[in-house]
Protein backbone atom coordinates (compact mmCIF):
# COMPACT_ATOMS: atom_id res chain seq x y z
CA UNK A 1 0.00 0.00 0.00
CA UNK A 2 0.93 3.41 -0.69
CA UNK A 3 3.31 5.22 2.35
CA UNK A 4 1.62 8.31 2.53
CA UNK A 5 -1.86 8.17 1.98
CA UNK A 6 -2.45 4.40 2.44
CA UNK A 7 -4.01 3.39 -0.91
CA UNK A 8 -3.98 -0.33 -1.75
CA UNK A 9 -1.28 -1.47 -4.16
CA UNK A 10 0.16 -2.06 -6.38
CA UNK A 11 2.64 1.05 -5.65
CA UNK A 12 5.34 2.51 -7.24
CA UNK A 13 8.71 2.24 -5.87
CA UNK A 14 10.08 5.97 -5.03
CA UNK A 15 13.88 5.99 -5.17
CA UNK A 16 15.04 8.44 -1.86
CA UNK A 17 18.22 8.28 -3.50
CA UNK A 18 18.79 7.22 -6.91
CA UNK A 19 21.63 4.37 -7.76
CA UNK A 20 20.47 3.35 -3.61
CA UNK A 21 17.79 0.49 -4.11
CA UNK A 22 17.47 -0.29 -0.62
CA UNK A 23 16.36 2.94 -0.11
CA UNK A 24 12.59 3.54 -2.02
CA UNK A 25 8.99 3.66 -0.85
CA UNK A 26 5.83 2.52 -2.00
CA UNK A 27 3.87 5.17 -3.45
CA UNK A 28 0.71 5.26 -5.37
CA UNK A 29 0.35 7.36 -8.52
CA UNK A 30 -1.05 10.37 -7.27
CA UNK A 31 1.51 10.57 -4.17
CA UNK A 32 4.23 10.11 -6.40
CA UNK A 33 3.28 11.30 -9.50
CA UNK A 34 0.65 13.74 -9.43
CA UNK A 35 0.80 17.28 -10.26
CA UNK A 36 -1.22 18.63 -6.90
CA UNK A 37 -0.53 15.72 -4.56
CA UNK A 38 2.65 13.89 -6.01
CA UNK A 39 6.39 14.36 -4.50
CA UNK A 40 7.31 15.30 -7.97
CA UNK A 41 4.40 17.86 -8.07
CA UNK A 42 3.34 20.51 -5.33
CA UNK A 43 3.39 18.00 -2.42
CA UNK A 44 0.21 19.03 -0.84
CA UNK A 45 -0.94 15.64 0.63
CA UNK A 46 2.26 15.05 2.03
CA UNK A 47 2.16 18.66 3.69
CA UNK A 48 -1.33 17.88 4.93
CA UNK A 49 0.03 14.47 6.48
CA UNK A 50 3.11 15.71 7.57
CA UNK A 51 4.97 13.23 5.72
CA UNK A 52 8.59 13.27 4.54
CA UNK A 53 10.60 10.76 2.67
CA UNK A 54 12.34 9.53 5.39
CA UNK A 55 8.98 9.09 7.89
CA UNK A 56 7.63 7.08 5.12
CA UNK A 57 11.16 5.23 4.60
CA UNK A 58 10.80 4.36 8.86
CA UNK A 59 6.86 3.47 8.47
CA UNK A 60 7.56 0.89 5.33
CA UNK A 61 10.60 -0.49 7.79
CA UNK A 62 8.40 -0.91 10.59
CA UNK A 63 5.65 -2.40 8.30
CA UNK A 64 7.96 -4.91 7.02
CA UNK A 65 9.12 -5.41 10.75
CA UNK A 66 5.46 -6.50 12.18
């Protein structure tokens, strides 16, 4: 499921750093994508959620840790 706003997957994987595959998140279209919403866009549901790239990097750890 998506990291930030919890959508079912499948996800994209969202490279922190690029080269560093260990390091990517599952995001859904919009969260990653998207022009209003999207990391690569204006970022506004990760504002809303107080979300970074590295919270959602620790959540998806902890996830895979339960």
């Amino acid at each position: 499921s998506c990291g930030v706003c919890g959508q079912a997957g499948p996800s994209e994987a969202h490279h922190i750093e690029q080269g560093l595959h260990f390091l990517c998140i599952p995001l859904c279209e919009d969260c990653h994508r998207g022009g209003f919403n999207g990391l690569h866009g204006q970022k506004r549901i990760w504002a809303v959620l107080k979300k970074t790239e590295q919270s959602v990097l620790n959540d998806t750890i902890a996830k895979l840790g339960a």
